[in-house]
C-alpha atoms as a PDB file:
ATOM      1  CA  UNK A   1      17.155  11.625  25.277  1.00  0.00           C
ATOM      2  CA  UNK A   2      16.295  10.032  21.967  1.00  0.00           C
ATOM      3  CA  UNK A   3      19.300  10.621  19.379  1.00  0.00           C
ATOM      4  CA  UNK A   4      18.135  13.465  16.527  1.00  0.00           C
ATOM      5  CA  UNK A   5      15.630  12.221  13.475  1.00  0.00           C
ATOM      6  CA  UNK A   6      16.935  12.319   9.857  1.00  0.00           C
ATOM      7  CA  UNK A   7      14.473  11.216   8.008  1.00  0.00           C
ATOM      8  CA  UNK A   8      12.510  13.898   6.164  1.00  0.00           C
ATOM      9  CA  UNK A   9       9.069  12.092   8.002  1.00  0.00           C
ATOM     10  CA  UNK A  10      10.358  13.202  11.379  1.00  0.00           C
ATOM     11  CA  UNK A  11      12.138  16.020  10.634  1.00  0.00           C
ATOM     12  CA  UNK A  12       8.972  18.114   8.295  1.00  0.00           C
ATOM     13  CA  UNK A  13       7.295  19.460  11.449  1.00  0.00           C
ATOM     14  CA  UNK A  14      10.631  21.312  12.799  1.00  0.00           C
ATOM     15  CA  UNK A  15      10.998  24.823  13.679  1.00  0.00           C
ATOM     16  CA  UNK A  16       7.114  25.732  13.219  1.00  0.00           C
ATOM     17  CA  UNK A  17       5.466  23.898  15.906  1.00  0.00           C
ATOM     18  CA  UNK A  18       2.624  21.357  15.710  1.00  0.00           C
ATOM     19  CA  UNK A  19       0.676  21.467  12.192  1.00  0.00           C
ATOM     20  CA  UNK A  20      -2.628  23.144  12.729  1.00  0.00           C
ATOM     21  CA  UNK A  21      -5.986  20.890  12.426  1.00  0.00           C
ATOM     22  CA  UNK A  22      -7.769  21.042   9.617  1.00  0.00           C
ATOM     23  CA  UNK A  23     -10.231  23.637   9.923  1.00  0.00           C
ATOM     24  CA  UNK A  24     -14.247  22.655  10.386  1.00  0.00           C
ATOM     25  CA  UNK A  25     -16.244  23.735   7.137  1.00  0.00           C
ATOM     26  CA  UNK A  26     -20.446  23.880   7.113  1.00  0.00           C
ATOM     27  CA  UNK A  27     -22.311  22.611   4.190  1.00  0.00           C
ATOM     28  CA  UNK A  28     -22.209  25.046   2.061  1.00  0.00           C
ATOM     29  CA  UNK A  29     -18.441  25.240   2.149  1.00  0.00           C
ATOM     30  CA  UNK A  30     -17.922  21.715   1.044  1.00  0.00           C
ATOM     31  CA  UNK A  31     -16.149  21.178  -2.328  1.00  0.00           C
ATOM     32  CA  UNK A  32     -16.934  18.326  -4.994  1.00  0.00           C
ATOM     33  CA  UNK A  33     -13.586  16.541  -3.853  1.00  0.00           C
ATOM     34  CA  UNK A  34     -15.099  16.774   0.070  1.00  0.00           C
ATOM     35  CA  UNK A  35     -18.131  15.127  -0.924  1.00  0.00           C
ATOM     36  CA  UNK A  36     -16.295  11.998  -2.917  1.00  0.00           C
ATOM     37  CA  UNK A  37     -13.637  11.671   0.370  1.00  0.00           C
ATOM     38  CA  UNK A  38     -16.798  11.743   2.527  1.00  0.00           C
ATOM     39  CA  UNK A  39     -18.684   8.650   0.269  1.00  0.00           C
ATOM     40  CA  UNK A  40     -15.305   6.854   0.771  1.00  0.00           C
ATOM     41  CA  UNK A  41     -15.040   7.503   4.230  1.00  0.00           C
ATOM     42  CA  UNK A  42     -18.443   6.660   4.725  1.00  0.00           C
ATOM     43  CA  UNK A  43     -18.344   3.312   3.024  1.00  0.00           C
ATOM     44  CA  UNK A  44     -15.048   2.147   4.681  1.00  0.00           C
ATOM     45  CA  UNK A  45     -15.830   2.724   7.974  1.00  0.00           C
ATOM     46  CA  UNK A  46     -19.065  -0.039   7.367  1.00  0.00           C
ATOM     47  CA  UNK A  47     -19.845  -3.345   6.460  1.00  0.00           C
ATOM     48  CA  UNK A  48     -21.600  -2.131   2.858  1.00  0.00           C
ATOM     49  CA  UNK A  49     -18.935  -3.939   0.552  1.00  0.00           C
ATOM     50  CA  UNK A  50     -21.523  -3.337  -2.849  1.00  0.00           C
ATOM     51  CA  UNK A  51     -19.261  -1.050  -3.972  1.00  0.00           C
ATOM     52  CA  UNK A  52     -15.502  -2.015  -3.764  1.00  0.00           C
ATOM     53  CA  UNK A  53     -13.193   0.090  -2.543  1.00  0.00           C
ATOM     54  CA  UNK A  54      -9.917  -1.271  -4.157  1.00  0.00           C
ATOM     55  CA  UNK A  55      -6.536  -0.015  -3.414  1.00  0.00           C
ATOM     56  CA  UNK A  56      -6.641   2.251  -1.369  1.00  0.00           C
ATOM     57  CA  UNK A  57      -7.962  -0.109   1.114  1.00  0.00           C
ATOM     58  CA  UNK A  58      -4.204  -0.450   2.705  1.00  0.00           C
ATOM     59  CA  UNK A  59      -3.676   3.243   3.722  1.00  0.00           C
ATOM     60  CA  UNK A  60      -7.268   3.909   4.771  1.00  0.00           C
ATOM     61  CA  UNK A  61      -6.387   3.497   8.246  1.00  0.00           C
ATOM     62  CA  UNK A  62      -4.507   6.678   7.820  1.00  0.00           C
ATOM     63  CA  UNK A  63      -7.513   8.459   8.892  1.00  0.00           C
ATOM     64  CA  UNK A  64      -7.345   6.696  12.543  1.00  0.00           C
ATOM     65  CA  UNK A  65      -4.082   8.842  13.195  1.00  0.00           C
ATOM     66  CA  UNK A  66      -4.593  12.058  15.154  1.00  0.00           C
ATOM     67  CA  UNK A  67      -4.981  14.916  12.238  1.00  0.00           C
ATOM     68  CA  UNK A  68      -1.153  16.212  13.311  1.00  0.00           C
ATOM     69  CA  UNK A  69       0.619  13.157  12.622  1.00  0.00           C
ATOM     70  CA  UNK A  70      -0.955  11.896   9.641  1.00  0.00           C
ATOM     71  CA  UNK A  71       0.989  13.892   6.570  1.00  0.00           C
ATOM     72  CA  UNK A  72       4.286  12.686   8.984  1.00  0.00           C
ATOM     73  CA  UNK A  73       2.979   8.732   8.365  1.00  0.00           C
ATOM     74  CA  UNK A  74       2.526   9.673   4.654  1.00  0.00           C
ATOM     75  CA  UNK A  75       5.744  11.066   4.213  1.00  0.00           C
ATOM     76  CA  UNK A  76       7.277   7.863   5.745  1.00  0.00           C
ATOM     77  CA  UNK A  77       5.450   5.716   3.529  1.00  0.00           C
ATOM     78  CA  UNK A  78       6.731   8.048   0.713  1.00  0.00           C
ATOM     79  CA  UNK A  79       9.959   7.523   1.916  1.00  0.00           C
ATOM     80  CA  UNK A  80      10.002   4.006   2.590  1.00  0.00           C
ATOM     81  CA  UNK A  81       8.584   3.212  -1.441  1.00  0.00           C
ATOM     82  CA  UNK A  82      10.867   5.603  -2.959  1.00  0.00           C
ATOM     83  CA  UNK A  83      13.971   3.922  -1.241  1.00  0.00           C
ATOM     84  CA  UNK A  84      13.059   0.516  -1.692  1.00  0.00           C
ATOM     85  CA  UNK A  85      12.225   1.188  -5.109  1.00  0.00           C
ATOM     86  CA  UNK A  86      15.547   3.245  -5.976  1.00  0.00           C
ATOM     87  CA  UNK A  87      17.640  -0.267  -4.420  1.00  0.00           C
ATOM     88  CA  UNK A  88      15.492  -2.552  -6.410  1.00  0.00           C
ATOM     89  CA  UNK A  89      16.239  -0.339  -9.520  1.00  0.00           C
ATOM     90  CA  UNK A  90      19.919  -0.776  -8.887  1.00  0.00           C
ATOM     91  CA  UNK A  91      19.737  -4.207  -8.397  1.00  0.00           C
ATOM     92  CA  UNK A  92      17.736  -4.781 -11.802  1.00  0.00           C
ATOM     93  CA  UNK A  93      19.017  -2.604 -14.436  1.00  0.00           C
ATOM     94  CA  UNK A  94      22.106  -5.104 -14.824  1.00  0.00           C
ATOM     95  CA  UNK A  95      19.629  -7.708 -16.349  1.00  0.00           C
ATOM     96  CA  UNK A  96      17.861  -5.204 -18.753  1.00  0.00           C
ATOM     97  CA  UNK A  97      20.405  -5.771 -21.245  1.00  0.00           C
ATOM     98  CA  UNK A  98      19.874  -7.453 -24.426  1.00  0.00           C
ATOM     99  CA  UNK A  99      23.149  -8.792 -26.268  1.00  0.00           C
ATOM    100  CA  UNK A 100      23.857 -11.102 -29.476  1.00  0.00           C
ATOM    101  CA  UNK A 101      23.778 -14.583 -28.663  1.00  0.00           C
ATOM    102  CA  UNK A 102      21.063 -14.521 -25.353  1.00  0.00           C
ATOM    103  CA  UNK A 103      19.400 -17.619 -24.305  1.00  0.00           C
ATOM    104  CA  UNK A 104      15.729 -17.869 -24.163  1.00  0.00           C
ATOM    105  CA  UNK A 105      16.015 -17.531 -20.420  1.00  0.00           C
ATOM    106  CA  UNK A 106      18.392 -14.823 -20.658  1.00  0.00           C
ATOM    107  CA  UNK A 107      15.874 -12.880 -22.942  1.00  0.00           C
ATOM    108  CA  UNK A 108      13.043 -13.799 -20.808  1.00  0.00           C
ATOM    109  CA  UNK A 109      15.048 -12.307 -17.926  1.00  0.00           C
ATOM    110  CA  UNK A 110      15.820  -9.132 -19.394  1.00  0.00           C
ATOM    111  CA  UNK A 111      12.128  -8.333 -21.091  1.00  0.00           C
ATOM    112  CA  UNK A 112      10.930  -9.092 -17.222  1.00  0.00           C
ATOM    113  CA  UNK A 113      13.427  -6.887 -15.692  1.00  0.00           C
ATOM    114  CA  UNK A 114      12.924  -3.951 -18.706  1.00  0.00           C
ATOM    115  CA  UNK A 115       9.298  -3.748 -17.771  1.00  0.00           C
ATOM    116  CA  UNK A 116      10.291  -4.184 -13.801  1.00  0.00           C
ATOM    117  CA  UNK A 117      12.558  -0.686 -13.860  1.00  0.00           C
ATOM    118  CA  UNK A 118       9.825   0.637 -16.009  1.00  0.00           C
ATOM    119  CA  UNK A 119       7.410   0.306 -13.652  1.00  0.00           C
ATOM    120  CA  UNK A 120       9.414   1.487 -10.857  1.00  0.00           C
ATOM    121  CA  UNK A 121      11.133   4.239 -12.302  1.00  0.00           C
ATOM    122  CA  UNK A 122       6.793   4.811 -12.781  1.00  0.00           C
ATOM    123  CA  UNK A 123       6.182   4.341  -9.375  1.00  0.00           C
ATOM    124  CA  UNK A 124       9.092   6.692  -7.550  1.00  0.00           C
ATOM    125  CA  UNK A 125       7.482   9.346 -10.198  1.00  0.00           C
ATOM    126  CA  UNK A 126       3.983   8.893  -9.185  1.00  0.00           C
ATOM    127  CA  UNK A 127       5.739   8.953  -5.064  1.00  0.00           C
ATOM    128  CA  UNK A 128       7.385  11.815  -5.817  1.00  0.00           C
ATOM    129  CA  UNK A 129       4.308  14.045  -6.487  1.00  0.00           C
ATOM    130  CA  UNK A 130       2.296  12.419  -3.646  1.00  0.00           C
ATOM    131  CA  UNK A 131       4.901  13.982  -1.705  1.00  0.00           C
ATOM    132  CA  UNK A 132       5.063  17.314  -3.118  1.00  0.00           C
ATOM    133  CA  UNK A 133       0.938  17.238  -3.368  1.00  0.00           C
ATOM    134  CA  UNK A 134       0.770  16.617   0.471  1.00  0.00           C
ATOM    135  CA  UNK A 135       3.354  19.176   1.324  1.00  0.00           C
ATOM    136  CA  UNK A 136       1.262  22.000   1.055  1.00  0.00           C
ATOM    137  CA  UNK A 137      -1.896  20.429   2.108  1.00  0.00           C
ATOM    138  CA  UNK A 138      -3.634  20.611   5.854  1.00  0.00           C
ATOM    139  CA  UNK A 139      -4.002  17.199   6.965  1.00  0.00           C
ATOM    140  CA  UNK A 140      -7.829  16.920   6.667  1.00  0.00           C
ATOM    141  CA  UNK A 141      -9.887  13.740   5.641  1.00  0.00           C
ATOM    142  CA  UNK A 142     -10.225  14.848   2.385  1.00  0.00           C
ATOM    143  CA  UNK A 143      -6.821  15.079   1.890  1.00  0.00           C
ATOM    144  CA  UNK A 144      -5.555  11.887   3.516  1.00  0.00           C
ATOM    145  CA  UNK A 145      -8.034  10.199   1.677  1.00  0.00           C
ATOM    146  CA  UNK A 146      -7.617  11.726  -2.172  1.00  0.00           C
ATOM    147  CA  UNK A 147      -4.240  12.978  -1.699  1.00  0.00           C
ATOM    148  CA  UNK A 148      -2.887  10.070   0.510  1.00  0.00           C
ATOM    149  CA  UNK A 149      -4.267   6.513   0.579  1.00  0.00           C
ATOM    150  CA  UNK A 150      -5.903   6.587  -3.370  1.00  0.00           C
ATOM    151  CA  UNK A 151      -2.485   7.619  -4.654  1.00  0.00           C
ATOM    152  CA  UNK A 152       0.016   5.800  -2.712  1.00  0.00           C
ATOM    153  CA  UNK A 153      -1.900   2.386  -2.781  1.00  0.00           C
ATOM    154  CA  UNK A 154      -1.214   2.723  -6.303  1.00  0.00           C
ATOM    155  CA  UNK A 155       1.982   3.343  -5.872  1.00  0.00           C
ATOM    156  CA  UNK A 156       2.173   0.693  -4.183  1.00  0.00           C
ATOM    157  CA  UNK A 157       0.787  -1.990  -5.886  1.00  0.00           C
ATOM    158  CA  UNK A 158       2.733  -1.187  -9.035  1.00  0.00           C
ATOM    159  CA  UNK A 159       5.949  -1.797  -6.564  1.00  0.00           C
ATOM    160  CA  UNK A 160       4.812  -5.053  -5.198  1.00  0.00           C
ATOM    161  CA  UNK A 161       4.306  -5.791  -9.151  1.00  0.00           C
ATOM    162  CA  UNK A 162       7.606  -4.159 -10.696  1.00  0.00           C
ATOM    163  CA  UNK A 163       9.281  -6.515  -7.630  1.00  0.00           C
ATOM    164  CA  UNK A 164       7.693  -9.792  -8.909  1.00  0.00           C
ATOM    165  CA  UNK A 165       8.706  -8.801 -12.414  1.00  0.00           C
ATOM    166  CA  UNK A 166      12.062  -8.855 -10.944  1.00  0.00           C
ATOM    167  CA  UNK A 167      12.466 -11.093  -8.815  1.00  0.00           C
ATOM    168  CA  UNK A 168      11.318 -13.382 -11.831  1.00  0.00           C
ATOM    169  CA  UNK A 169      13.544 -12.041 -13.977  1.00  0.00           C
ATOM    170  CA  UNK A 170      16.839 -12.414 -11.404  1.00  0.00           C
ATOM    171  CA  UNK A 171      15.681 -16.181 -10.711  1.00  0.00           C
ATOM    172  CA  UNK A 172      15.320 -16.695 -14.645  1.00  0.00           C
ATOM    173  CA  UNK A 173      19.221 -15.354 -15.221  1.00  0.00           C
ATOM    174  CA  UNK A 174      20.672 -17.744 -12.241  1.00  0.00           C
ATOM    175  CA  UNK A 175      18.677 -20.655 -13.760  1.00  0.00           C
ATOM    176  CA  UNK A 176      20.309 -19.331 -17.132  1.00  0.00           C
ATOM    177  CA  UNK A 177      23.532 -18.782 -15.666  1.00  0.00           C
ATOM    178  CA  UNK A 178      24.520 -21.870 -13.406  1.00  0.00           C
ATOM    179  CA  UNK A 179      22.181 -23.790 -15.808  1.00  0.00           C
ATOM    180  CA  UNK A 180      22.047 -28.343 -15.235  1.00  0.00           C
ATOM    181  CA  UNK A 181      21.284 -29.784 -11.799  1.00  0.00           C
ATOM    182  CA  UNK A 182      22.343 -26.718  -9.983  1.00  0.00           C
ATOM    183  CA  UNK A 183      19.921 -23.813 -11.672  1.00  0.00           C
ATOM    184  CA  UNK A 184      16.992 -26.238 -11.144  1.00  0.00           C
ATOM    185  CA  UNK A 185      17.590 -26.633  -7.539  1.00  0.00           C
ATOM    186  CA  UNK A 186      17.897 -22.595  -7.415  1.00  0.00           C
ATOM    187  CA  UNK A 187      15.032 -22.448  -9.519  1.00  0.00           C
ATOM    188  CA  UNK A 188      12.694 -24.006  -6.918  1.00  0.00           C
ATOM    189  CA  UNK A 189      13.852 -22.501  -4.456  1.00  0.00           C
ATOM    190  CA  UNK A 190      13.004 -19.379  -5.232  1.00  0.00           C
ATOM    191  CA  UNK A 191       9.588 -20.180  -6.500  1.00  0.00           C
ATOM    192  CA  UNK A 192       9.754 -21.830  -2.427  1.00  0.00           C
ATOM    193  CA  UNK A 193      10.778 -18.392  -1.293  1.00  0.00           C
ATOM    194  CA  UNK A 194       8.577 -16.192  -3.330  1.00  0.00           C
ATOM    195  CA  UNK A 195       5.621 -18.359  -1.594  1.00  0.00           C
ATOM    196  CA  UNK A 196       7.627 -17.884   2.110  1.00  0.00           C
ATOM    197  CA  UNK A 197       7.416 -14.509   1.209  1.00  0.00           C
ATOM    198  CA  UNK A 198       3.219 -14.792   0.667  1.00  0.00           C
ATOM    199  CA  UNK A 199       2.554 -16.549   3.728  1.00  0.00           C
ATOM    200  CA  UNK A 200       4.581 -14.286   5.913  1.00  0.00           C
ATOM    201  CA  UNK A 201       2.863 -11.154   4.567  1.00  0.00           C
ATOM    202  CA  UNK A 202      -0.578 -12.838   5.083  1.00  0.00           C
ATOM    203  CA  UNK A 203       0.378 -14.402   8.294  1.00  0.00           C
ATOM    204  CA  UNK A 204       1.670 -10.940  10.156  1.00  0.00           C
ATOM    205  CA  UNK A 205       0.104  -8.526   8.354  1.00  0.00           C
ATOM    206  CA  UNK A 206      -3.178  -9.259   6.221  1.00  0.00           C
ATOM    207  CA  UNK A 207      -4.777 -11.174   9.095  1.00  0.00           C
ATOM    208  CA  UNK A 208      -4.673  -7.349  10.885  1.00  0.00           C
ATOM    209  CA  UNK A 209      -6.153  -5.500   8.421  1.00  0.00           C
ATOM    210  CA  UNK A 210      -9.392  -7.616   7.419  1.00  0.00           C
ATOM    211  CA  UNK A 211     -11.861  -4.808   7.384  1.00  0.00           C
ATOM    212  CA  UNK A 212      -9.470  -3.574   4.381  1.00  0.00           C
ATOM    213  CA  UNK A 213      -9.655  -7.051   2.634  1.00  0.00           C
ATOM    214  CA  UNK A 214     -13.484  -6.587   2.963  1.00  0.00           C
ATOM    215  CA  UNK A 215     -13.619  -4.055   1.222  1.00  0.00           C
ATOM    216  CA  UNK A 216     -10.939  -5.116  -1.631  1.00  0.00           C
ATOM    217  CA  UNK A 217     -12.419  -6.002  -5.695  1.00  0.00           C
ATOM    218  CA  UNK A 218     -12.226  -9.191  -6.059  1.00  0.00           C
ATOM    219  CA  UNK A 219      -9.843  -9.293  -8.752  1.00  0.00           C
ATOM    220  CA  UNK A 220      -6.887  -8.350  -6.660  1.00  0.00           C
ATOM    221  CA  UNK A 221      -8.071 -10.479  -3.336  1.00  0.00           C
ATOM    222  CA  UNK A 222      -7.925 -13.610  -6.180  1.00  0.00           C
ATOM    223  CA  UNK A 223      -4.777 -12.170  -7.464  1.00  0.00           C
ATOM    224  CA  UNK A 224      -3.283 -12.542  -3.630  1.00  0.00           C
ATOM    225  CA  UNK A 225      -5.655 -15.041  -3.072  1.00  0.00           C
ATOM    226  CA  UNK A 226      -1.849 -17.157  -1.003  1.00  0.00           C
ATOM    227  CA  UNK A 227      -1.669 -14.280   1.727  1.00  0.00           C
ATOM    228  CA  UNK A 228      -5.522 -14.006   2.173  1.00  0.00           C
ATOM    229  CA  UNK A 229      -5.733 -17.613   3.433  1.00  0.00           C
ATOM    230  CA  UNK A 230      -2.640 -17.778   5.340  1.00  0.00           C
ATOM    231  CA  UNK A 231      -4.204 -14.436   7.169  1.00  0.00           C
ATOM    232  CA  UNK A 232      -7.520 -17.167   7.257  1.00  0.00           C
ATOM    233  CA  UNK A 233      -5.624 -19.862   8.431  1.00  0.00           C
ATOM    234  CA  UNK A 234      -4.587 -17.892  11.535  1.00  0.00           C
ATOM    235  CA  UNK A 235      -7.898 -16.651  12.390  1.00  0.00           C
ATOM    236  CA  UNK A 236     -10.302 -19.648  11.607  1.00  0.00           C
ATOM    237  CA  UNK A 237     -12.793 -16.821  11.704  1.00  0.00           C
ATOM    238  CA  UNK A 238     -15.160 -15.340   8.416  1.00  0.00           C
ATOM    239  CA  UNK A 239     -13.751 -12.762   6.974  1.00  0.00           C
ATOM    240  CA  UNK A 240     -16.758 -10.625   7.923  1.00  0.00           C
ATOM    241  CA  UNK A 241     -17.476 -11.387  11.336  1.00  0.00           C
ATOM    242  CA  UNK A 242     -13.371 -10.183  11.955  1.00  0.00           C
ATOM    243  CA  UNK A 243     -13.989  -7.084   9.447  1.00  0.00           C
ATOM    244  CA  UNK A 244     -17.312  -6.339  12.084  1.00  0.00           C
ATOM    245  CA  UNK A 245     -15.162  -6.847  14.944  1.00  0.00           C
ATOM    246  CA  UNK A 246     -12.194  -4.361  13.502  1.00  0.00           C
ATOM    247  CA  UNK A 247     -14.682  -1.561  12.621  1.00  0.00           C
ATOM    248  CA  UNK A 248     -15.676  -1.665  15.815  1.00  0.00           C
ATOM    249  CA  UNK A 249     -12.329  -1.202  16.811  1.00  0.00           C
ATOM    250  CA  UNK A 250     -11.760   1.851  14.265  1.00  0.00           C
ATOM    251  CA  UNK A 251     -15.097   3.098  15.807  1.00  0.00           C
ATOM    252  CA  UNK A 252     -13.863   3.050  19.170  1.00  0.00           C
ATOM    253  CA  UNK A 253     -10.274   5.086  18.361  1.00  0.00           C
ATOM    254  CA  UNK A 254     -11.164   7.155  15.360  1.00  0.00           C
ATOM    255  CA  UNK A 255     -10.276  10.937  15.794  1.00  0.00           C
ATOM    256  CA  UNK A 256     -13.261  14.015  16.084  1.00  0.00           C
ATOM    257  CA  UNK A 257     -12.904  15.174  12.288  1.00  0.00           C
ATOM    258  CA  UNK A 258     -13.605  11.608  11.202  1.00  0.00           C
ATOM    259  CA  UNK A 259     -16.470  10.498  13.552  1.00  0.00           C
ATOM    260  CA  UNK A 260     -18.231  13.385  12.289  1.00  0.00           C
ATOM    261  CA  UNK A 261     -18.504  12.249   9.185  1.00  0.00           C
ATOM    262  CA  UNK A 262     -19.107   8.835   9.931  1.00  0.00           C
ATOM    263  CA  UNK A 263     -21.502   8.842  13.101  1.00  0.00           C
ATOM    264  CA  UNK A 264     -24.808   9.034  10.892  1.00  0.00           C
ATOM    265  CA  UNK A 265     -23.529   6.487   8.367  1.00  0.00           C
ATOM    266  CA  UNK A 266     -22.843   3.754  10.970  1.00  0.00           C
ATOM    267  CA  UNK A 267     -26.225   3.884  12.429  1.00  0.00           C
ATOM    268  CA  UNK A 268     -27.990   4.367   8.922  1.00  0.00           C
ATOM    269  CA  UNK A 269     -26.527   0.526   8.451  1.00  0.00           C
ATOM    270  CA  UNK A 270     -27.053  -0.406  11.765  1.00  0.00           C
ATOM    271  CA  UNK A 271     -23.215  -1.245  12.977  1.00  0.00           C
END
C-alpha cells in the first residue's frame, strides 16, 4: 500500500469522494468569462499564432488532465511556488540590508535582493489567492483556464524573475566578500551555472512543450531566447512542424469537455 499523502494537493479530495464534472451548459447559459476561456482554448489548441497567447502558455496543458484531477495539479503547482518561494525568501532577506560603509557591489547586491523578496513576497500573495479562487470552483475549462493557467503563469514568471534578481544579487556579495583572484573565479562561475541552469531547462523541458513556445509573444521567447535553442538543438526540427506534431498529440488525448469546444475550431483551420 502506498504510505498516506500530506500534501494539501493529495489530500483536498478526502472524505467527499471524487469532485463532480463540471456540468454541460447550452448557449444561452454561457457567461462573458466562458466565451473569453473558449477564444483561448480555441486558439491554443491550433496552429493560428496571430494572436499571442503569452504566459499562460506553460499551464495550458492543464486542460489535457481528466476534469477530476485538474484543481489537484493546480494545487500542487500552488504548492510547489509558494514553497520554493518562501526558501528563496529566507535565503535572500540577509542581503537586503543596507549599512554605512557598503561597497558598490555590496549595494548592488542588496538593491537586487530588495526588489527579489519584493517580488516574491508579490508572487506567494498573488499564489495564495489562486488557491483560495480555485477552492470553491468546479474544475471546468473556464476555470482552469482564467482561474488556473492565466494566473499562475504569472506567478510564475515573476518567480523565475525575483530568482535571477537573487541569484545576482548572492553572486554580487561573494564577489564582494572574498573579493581578488578568488571572487572572480566565483564570479564566473556562477554566470557558468546560471547558463547550466538555461540549457538544462531547455534541454528537458522546453523541447516538450513546443506547441506552448508557439504560441509565446515574442518578447519573452527573446528574453529566454538560451533555453529555446538548447530545446532546438535537441530536436533539429522547426519549431512549427514539432508544435503540428504535439497538437496532434493534445488532439488525440484531450478530455470530452474540451474537444467540444475545440472540434469545430480545428477543422475551421484545417489541422
Amino acid at each position: 500500500s502506498h504510505p498516506p499523502d500530506t500534501m494539501l494537493s493529495a489530500r483536498m479530495n478526502e472524505g467527499g469522494g471524487s469532485v463532480h464534472p463540471a456540468l454541460t451548459k447550452g448557449d444561452s447559459a454561457k457567461t462573458q468569462v466562458d466565451y473569453i476561456a473558449e477564444d483561448v482554448i480555441k486558439r491554443f489548441f491550433s496552429l493560428d499564432n496571430s494572436r499571442a497567447l503569452g504566459l499562460q502558455t506553460w499551464l495550458l496543458p492543464l486542460l489535457l488532465v481528466q476534469p477530476e484531477l485538474r484543481m489537484q495539479r493546480v494545487f500542487y503547482a500552488a504548492e510547489v511556488i509558494s514553497l520554493t518561494a518562501g526558501l528563496f525568501l529566507f535565503f535572500c532577506q540577509g542581503l537586503a540590508r543596507f549599512e554605512p560603509g557598503m561597497t558598490d557591489l555590496s549595494f548592488i547586491s542588496a538593491v537586487l535582493a530588495s526588489f527579489g523578496c519584493i517580488l516574491i513576497i508579490t508572487s506567494i500573495i498573488m499564489v495564495l489567492c489562486v488557491a483560495v479562487f480555485n477552492s470553491v470552483k468546479n474544475p471546468s475549462p473556464t476555470a482552469t483556464v482564467i482561474g488556473a493557467a492565466q494566473p499562475l503563469g504569472i506567478c510564475f514568471f515573476w518567480f523565475v524573475t525575483a530568482s535571477h534578481f537573487v541569484y545576482i544579487a548572492f553572486s554580487l556579495h561573494v564577489v564582494d566578500t572574498c573579493g581578488g583572484a578568488m571572487g572572480l573565479a566565483l564570479g564566473i562561475l556562477s554566470v557558468f551555472l546560471i547558463f547550466v541552469v538555461y540549457m538544462f531547462v531547455g534541454w528537458n523541458f522546453d523541447m516538450s512543450i513546443p506547441l506552448s513556445w508557439y504560441h509565446q509573444t515574442c518578447v519573452f521567447t527573446e528574453v529566454f531566447r538560451v533555453p529555446a535553442t538548447f530545446a532546438w538543438l535537441r530536436t533539429r526540427r522547426p519549431l512549427r512542424e514539432r508544435a503540428e506534431e504535439q497538437l496532434r498529440e493534445y488532439l488525440r488525448m484531450m478530455p470530452d469537455d474540451v474537444r467540444g469546444i475545440v472540434e469545430g475550431n480545428c477543422m475551421s483551420r484545417g489541422v
